[in-house]
Protein backbone atom coordinates (compact mmCIF):
# COMPACT_ATOMS: atom_id res chain seq x y z
CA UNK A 1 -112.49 67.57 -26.57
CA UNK A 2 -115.52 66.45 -25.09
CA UNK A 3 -115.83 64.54 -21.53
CA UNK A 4 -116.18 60.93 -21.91
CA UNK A 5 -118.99 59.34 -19.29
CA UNK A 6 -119.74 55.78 -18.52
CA UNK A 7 -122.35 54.18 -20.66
CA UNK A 8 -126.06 53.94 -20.21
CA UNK A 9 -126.75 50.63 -18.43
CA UNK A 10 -126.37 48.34 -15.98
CA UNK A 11 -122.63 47.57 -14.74
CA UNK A 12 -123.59 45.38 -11.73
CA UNK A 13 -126.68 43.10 -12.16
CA UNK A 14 -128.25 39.96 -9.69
CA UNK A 15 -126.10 40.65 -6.35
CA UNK A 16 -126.11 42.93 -3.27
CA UNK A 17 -123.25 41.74 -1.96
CA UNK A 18 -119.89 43.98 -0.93
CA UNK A 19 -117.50 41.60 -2.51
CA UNK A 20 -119.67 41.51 -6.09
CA UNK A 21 -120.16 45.30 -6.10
CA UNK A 22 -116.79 46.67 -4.71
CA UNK A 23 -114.41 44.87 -8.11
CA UNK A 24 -117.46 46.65 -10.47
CA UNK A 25 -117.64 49.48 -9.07
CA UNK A 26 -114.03 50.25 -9.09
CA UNK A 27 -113.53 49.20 -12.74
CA UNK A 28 -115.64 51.70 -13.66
CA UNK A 29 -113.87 54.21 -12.04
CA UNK A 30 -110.50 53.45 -13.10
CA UNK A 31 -111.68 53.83 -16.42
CA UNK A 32 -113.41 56.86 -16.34
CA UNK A 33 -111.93 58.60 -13.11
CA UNK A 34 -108.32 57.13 -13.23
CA UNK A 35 -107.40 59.59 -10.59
CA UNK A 36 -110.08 59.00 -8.30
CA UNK A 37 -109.69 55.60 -8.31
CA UNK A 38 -105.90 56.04 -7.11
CA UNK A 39 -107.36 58.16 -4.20
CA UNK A 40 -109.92 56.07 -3.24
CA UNK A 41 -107.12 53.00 -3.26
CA UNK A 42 -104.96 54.89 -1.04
CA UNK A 43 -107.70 55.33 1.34
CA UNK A 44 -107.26 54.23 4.58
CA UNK A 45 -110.48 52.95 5.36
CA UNK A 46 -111.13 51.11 2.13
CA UNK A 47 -111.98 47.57 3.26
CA UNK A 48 -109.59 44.90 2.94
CA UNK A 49 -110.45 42.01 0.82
CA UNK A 50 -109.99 38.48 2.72
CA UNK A 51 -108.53 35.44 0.27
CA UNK A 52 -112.28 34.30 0.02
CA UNK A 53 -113.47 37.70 -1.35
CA UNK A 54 -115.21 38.22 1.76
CA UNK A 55 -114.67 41.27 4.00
CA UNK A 56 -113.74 41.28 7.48
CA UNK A 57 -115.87 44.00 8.85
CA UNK A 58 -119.36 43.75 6.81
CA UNK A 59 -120.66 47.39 7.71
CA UNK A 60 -117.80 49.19 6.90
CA UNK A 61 -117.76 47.38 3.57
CA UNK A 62 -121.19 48.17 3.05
CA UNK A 63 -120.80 51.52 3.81
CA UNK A 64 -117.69 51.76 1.09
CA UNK A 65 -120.47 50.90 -1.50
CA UNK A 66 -122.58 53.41 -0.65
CA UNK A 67 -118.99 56.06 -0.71
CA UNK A 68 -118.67 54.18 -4.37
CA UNK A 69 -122.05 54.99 -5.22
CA UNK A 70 -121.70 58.88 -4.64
CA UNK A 71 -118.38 58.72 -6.67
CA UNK A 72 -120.05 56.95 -9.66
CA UNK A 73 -122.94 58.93 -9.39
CA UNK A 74 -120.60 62.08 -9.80
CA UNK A 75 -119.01 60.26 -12.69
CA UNK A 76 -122.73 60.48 -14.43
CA UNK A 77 -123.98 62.25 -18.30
CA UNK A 78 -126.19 65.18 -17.43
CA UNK A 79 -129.45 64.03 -16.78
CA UNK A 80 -128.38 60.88 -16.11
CA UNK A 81 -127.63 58.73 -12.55
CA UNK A 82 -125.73 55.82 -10.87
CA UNK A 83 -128.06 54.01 -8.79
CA UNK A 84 -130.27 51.02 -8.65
CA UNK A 85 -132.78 49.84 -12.01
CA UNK A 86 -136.42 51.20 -11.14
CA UNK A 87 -137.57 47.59 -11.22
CA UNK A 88 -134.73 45.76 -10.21
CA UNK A 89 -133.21 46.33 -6.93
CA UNK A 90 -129.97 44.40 -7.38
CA UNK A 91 -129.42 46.05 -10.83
CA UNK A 92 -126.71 48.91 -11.18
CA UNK A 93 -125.80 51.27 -13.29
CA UNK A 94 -126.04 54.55 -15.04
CA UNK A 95 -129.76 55.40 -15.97
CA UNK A 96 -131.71 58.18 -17.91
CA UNK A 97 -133.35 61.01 -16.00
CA UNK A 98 -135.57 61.73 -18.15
CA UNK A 99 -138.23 62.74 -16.32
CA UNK A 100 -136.12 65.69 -14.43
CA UNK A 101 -135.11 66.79 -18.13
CA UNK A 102 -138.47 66.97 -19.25
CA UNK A 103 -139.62 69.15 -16.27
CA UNK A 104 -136.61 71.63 -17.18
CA UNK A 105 -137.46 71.45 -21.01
CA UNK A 106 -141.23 72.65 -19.66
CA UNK A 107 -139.35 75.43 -17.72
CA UNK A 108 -137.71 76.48 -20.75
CA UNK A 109 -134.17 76.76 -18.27
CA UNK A 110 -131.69 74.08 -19.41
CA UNK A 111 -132.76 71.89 -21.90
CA UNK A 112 -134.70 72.58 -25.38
CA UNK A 113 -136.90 69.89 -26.46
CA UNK A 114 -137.06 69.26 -30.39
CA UNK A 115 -138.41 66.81 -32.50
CA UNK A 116 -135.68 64.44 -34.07
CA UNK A 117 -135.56 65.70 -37.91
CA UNK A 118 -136.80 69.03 -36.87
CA UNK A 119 -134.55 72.21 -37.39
CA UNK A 120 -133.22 73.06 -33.98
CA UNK A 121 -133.55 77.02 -33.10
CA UNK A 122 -131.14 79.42 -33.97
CA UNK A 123 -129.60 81.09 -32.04
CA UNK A 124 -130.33 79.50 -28.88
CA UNK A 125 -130.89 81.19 -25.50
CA UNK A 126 -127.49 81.59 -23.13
CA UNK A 127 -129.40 79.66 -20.54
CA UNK A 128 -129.92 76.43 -22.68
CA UNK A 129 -127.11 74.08 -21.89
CA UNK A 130 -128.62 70.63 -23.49
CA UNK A 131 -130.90 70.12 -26.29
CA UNK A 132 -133.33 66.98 -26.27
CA UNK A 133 -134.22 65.31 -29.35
CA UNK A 134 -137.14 62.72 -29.41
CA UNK A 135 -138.00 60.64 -32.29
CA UNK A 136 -141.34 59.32 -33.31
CA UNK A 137 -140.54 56.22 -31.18
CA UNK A 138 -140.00 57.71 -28.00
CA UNK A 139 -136.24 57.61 -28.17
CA UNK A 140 -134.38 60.42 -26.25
CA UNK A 141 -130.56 61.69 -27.18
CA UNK A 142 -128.98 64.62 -25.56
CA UNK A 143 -126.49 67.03 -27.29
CA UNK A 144 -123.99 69.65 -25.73
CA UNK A 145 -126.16 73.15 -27.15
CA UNK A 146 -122.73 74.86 -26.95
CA UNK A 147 -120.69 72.39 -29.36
CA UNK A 148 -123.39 70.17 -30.56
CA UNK A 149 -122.09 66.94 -29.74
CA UNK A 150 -123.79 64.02 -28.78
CA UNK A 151 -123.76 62.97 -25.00
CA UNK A 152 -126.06 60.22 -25.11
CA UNK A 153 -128.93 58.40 -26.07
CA UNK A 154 -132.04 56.08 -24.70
CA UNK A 155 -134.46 53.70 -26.40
C-alpha cells in the first residue's frame, strides 16, 4: 500500500499568528501522522491555549510553530516541503521542489526525467527512486520507479 502525504497547497493562508497556525497545523497532523499528533499533545511544553485563543507565553508558542513546522515538513511527498509560499510570507503549506528534482534528474542519481506520453526506460537503474514526467505545458507529476504509482502532481 502506498504512503499517503498531505496535499500540494497551502493549509494556512493570511496570518502569522500562534493561535491561527497552531489548530492548522495540528489538523494536518492528526490526519496524516495520527500518532505524532498524540505525542506532540502529550507534550509537556505544548502551549496552553487561553479562552480567547491567545497564548500565555508568546515565545514559547512561537517556538511550538516552528517544532510544528519540522514535523509537517517530515510529513512531506519526496521532493516536496512544508514551509512558507515563495511569494507569500503568511502562506503555508506543502510545495513542489522542483528545482532540487531537476538538479538530481541532471545527475542522473534519483530521479529520471521523461516526457509525459513518452515510453519510460526499461529496466531502470537500481539508483532511480522517482521518475518525473513533464507535459508540454510545464506540468510536473512524480511516480514511485519501484511500483509505479503516482505520488503527486503540479501545474
Amino acid at each position: 500500500m502506498a504512503r499517503i502525504y498531505p496535499p500540494i497547497g497551502s493549509i494556512s493562508e493570511g496570518t502569522m499568528r500562534p493561535e491561527d497556525l497552531i489548530p492548522a497545523f495540528m489538523d494536518v497532523i492528526r490526519e496524516y501522522a495520527p500518532a505524532s499528533a498524540l505525542a506532540i499533545g502529550a507534550l509537556d511544553d505544548f502551549p496552553v491555549e487561553l479562552e480567547d485563543g491567545d497564548y500565555p507565553d508568546a515565545l514559547a508558542a512561537l517556538g511550538f510553530v516552528d517544532f510544528l513546522c519540522n514535523e509537517l515538513d517530515a510529513l512531506s511527498a519526496p521532493y516536496t516541503y512544508f514551509g512558507v509560499e515563495d511569494q507569500d510570507g503568511a502562506c503555508f503549506g506543502f510545495w513542489p521542489a522542483i528545482d532540487s528534482m531537476e538538479e538530481d534528474a541532471r545527475c542522473g542519481d534519483e530521479v529520471i526525467k521523461v516526457n509525459a506520453g513518452d515510453q519510460w526506460p526499461s529496466p531502470l537503474p537500481d539508483s532511480v527512486n522517482y521518475i518525473m514526467e513533464v507535459n508540454d505545458h510545464g506540468n510536473v507529476s512524480l511516480y514511485d520507479a519501484h511500483t509505479l504509482e503516482w505520488i503527486w502532481d503540479c501545474v
